[in-house]
N, C-alpha and C. Protein backbone atom coordinates (compact mmCIF):
# COMPACT_ATOMS: atom_id res chain seq x y z
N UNK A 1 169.95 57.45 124.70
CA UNK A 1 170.95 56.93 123.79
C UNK A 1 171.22 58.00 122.74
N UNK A 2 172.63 58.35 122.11
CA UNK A 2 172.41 59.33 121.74
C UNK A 2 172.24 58.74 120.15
N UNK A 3 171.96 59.67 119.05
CA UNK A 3 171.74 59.08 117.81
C UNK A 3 172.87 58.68 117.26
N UNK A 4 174.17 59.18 117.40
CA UNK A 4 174.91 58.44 116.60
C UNK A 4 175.31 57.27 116.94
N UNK A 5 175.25 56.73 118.37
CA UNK A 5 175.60 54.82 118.50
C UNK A 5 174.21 53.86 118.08
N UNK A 6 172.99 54.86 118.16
CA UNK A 6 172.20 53.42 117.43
C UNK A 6 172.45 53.45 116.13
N UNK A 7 171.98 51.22 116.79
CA UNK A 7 172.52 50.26 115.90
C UNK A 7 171.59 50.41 114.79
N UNK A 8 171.33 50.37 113.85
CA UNK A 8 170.82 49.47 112.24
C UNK A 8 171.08 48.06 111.90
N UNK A 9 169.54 47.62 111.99
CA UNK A 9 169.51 45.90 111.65
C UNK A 9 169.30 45.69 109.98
N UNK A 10 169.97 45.23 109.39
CA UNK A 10 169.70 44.56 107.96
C UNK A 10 168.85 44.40 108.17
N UNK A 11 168.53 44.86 106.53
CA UNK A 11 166.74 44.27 106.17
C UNK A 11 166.63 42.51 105.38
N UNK A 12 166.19 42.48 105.53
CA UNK A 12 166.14 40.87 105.32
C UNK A 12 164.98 40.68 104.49
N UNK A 13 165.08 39.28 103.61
CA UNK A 13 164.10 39.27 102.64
C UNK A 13 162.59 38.84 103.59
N UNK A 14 161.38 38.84 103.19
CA UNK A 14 160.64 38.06 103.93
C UNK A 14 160.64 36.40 103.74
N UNK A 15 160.23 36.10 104.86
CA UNK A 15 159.72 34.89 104.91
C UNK A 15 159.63 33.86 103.68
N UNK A 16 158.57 34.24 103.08
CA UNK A 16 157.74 34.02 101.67
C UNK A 16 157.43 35.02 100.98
N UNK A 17 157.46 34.95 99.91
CA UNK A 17 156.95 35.96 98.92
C UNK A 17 155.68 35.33 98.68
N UNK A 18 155.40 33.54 98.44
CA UNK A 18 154.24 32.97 97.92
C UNK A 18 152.97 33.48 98.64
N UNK A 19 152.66 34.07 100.05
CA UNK A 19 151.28 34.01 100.70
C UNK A 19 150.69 35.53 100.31
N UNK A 20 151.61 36.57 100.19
CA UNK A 20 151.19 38.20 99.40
C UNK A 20 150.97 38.04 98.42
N UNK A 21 151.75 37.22 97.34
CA UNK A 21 151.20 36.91 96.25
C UNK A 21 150.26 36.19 95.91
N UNK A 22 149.60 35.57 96.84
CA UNK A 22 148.19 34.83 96.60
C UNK A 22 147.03 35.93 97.18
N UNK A 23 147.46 36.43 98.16
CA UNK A 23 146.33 37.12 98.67
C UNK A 23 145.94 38.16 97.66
N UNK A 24 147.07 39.02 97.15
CA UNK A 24 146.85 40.13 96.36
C UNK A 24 146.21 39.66 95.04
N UNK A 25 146.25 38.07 94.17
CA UNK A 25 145.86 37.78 93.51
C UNK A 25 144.29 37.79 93.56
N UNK A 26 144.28 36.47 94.83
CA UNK A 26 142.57 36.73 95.52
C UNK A 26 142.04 38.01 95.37
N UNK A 27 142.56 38.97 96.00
CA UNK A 27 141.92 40.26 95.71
C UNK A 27 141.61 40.56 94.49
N UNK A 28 142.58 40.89 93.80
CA UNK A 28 142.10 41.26 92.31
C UNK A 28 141.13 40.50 91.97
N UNK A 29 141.13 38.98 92.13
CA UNK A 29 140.54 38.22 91.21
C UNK A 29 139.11 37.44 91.82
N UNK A 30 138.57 38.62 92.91
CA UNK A 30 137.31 38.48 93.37
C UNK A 30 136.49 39.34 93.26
N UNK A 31 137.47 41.21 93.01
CA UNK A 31 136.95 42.15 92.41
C UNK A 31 135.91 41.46 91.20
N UNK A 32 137.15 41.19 90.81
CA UNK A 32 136.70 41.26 89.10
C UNK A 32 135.30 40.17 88.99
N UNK A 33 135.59 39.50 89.85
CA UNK A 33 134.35 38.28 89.66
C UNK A 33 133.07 38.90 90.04
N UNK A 34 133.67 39.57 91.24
CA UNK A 34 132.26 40.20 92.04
C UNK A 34 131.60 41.01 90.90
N UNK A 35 132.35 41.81 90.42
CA UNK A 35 131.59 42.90 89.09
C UNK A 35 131.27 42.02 87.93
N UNK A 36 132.00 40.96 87.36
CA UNK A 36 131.45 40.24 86.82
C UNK A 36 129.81 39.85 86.46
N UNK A 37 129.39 39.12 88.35
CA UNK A 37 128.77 38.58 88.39
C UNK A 37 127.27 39.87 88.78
N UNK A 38 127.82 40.64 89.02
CA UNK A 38 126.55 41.91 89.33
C UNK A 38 126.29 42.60 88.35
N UNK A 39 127.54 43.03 86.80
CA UNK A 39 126.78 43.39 85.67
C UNK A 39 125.98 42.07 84.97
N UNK A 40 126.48 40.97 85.10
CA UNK A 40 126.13 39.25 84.01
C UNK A 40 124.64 39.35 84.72
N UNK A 41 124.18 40.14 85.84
CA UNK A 41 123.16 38.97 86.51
C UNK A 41 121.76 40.53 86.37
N UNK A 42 122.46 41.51 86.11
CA UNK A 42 121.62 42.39 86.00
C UNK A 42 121.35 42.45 84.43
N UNK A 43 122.47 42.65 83.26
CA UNK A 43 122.30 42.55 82.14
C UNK A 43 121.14 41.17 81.38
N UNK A 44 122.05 40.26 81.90
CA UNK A 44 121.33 39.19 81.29
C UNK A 44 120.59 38.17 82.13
N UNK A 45 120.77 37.23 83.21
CA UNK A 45 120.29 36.44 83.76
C UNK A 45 121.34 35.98 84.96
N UNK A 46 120.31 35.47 86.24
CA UNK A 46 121.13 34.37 87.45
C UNK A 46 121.94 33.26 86.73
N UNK A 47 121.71 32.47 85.82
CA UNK A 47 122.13 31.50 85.17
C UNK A 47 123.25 31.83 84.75
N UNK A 48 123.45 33.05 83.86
CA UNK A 48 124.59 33.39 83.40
C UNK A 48 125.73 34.10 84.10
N UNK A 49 125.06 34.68 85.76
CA UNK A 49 126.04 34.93 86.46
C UNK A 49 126.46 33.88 87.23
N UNK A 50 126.09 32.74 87.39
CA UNK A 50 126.46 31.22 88.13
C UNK A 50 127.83 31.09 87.57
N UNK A 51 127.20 30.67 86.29
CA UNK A 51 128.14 30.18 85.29
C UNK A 51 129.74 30.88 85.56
N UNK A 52 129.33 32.10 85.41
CA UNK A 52 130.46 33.17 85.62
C UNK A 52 131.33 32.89 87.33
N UNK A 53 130.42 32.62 87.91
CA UNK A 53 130.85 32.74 89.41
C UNK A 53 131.54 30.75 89.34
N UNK A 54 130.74 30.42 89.05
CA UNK A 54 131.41 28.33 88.60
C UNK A 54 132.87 28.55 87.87
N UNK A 55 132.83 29.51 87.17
CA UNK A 55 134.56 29.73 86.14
C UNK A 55 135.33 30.47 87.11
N UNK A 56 134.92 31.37 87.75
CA UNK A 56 136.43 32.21 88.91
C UNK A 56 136.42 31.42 89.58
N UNK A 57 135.87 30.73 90.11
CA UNK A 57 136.18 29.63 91.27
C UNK A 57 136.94 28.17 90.80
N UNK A 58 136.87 27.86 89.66
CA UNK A 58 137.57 27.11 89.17
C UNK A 58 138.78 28.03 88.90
N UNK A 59 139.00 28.77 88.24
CA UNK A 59 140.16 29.58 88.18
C UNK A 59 141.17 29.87 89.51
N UNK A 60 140.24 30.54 90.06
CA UNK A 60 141.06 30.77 91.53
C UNK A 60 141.52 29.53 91.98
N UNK A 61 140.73 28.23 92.06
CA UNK A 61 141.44 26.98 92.49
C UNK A 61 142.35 26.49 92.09
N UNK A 62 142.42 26.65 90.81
CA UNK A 62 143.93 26.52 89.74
C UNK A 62 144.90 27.09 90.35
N UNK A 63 144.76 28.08 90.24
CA UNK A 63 146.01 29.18 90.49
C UNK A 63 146.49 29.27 91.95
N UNK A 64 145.66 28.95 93.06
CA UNK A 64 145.65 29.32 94.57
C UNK A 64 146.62 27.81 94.96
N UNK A 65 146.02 27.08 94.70
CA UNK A 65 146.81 25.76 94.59
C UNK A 65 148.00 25.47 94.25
N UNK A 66 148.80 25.90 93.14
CA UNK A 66 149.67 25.96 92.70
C UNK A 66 150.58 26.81 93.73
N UNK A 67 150.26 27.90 94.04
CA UNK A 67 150.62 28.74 95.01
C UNK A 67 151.70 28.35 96.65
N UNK A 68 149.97 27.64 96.98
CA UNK A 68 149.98 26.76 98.26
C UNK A 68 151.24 26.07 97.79
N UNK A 69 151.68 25.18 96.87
CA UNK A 69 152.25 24.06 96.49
C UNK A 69 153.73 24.61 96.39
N UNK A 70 153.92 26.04 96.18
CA UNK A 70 154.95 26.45 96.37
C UNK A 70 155.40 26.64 97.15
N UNK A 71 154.62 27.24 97.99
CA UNK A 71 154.71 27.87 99.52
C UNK A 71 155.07 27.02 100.38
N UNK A 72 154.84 25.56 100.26
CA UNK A 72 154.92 24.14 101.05
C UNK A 72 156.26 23.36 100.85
N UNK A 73 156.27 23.68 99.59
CA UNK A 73 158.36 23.25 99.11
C UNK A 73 159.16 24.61 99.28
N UNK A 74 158.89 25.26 99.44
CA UNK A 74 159.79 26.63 99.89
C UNK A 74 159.97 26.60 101.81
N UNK A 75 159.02 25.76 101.93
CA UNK A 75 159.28 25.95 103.21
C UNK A 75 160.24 24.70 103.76
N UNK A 76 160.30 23.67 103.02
CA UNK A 76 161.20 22.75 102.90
C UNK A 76 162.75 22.65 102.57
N UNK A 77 162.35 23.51 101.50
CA UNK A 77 164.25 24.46 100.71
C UNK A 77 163.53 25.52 100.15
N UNK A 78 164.35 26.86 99.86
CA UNK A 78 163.58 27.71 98.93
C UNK A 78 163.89 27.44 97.37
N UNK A 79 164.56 26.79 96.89
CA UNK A 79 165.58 26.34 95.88
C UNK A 79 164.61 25.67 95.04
N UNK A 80 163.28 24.69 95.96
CA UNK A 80 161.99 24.07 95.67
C UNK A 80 160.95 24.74 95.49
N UNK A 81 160.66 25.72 95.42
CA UNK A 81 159.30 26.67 95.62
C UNK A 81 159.21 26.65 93.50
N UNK A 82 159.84 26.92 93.11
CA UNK A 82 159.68 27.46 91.85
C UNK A 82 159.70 26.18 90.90
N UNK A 83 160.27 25.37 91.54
CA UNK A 83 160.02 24.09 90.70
C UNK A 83 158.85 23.24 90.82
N UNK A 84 158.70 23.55 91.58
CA UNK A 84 157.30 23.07 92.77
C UNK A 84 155.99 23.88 92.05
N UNK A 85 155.82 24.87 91.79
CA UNK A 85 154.98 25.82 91.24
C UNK A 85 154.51 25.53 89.70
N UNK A 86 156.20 25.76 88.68
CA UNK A 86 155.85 24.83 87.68
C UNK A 86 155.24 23.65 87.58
N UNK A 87 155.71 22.34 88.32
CA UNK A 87 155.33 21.51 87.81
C UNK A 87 153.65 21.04 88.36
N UNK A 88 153.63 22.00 89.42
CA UNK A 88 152.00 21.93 89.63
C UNK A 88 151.46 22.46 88.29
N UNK A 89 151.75 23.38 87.47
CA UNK A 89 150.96 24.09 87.02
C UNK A 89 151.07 22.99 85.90
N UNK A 90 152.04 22.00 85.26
CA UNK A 90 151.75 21.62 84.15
C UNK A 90 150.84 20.11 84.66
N UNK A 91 150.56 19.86 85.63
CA UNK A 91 149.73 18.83 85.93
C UNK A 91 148.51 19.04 86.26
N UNK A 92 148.62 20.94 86.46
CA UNK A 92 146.82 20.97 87.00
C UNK A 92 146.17 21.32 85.24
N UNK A 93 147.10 21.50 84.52
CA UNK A 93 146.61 22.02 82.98
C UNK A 93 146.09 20.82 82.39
N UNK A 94 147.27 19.89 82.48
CA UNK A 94 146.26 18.39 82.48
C UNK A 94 145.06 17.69 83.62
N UNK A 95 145.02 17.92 84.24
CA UNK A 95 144.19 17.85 85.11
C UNK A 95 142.69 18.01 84.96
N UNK A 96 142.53 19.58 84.54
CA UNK A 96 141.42 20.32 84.31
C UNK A 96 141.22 20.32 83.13
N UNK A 97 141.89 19.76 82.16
CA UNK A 97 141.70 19.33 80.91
C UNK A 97 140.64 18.55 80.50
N UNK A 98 141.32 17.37 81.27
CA UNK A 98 140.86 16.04 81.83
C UNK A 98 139.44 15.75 82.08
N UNK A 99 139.10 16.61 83.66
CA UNK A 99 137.67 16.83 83.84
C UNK A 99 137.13 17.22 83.17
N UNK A 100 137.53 18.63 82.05
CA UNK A 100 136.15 19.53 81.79
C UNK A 100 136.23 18.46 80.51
N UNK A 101 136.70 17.93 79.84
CA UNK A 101 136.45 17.11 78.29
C UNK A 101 135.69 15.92 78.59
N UNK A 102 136.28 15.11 79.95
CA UNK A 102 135.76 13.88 80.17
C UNK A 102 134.31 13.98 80.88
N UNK A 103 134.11 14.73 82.04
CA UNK A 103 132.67 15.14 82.60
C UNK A 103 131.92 16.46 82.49
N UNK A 104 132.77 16.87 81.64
CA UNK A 104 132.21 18.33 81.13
C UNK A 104 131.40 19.00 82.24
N UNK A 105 130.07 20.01 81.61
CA UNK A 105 129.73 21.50 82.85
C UNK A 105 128.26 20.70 82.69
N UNK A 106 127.86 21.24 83.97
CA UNK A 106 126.61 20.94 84.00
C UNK A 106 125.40 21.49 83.10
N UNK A 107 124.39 20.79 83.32
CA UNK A 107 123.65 21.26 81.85
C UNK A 107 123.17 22.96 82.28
N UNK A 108 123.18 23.39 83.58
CA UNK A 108 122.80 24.66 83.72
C UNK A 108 123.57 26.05 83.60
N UNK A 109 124.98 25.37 83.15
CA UNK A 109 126.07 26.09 83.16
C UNK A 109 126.06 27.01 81.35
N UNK A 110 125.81 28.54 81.41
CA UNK A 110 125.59 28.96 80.33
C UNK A 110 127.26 29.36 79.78
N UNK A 111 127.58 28.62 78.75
CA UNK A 111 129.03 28.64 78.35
C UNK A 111 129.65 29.48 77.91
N UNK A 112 128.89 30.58 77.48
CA UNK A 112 129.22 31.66 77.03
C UNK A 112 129.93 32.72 78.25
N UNK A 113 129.11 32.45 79.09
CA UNK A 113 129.34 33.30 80.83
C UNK A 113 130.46 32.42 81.07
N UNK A 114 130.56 31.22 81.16
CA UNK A 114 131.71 30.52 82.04
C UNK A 114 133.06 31.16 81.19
N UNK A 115 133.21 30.95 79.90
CA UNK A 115 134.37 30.98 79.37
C UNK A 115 134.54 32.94 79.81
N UNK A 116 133.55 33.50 79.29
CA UNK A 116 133.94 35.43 79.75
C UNK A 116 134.80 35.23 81.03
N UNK A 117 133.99 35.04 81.79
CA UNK A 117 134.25 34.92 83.59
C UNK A 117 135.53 34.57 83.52
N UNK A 118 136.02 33.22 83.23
CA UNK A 118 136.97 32.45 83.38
C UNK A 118 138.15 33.23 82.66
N UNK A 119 138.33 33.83 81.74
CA UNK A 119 138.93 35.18 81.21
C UNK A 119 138.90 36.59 82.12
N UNK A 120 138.33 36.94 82.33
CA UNK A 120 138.21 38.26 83.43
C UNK A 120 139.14 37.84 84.94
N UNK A 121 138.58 36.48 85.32
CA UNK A 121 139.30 36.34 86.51
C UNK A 121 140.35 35.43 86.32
N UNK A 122 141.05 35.01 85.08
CA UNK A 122 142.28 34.65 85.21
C UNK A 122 143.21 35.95 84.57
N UNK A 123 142.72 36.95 83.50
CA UNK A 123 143.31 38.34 83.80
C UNK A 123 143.68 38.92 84.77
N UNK A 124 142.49 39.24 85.62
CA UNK A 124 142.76 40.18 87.13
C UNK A 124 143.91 38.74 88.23
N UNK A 125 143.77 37.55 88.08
CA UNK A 125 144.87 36.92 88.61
C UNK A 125 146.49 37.51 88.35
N UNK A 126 146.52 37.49 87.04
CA UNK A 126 147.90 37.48 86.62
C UNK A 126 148.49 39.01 86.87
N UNK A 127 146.98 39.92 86.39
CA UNK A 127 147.78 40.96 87.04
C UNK A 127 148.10 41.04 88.29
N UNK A 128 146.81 40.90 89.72
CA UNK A 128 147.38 40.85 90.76
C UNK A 128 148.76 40.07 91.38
N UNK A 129 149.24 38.98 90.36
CA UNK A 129 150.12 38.11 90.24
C UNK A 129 151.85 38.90 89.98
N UNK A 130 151.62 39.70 88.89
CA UNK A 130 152.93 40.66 88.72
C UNK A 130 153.19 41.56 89.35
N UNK A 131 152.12 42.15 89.79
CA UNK A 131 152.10 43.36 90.65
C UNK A 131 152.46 42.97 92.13
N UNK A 132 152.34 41.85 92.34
CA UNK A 132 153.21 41.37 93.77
C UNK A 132 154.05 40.97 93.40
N UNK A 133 154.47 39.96 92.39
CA UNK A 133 156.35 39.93 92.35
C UNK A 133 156.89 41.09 92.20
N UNK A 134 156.22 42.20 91.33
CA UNK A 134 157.09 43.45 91.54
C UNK A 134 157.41 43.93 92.95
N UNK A 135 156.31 43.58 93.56
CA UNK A 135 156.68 44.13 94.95
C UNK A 135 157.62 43.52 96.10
N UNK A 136 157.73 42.31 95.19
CA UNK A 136 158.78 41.34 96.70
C UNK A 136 160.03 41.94 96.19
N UNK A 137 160.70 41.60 97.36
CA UNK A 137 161.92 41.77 97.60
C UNK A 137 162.87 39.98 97.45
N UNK A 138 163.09 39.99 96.10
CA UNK A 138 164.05 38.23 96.25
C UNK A 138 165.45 38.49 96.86
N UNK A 139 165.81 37.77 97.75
CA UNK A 139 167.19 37.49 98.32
C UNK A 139 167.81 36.58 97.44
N UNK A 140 168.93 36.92 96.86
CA UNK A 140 169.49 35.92 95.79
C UNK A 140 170.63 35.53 96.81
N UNK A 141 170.65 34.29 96.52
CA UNK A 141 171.91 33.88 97.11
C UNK A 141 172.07 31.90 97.13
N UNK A 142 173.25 31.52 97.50
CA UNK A 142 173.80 30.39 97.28
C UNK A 142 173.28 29.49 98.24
N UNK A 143 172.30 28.96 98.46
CA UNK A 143 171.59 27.81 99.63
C UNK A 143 172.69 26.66 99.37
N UNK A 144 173.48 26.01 98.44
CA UNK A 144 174.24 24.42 98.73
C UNK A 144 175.34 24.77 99.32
């Protein structure tokens, strides 16, 4: 075939943007836990790296969820993904409110570690979080 009749296919947006943006989040935000929990447990104590490892995992569940929840109405309309995302996020804020005030942490949970942790790995979230919307590609356009 010679080069000047091949064709060129449009590039097209992907699929989802929501499942790179969770994974790349995960990533970051297991780094950070993992180091977290290997300086907390060498510095100070197992107890205090639990604690630490009990807060990214609550964190990550926050955030991964919300995600999913987008990813599940985007696949329905894409028009739904972002509304879908918000309003998870203002029900899981009440949510987790809810639990940690009403049944609070267990008595082995050292609070000082949970709240660090829970800071470190909702940081490394948000960054891994921007750093993949920078990287998607959005297709704007008129779905009605």
């Amino acid at each position: 075939m010679a080069s000047g009749s091949a064709r060129v296919s449009a590039s097209s947006a992907p699929k989802s943007i929501w499942l790179p943006i969770l994974g790349l989040s995960l990533v970051y935000s297991i780094i950070a836990t993992a180091a977290f929990f290997l300086i907390s447990w060498l510095v100070a104590d197992l107890e205090y790296a639990l604690s630490g490892a009990l807060a990214a995992g609550v964190v990550i569940g926050f955030f991964a969820i919300g995600i999913l929840i987008a990813e599940a109405a985007g696949r329905i309309r894409r028009s739904w993904a972002m509304p879908a995302f918000l309003a998870t996020f203002v029900i899981k804020v009440f949510g987790v409110a809810f639990v940690l005030l009403n049944l609070g942490l267990p008595d082995w949970v050292n609070r000082q570690g949970f709240v660090l942790a829970a800071a470190i790995s909702l940081v490394a979230w948000q960054v891994g979080e921007v750093r993949a919307f920078m990287k998607a590609r959005l297709a704007i356009y008129n779905e009605e």
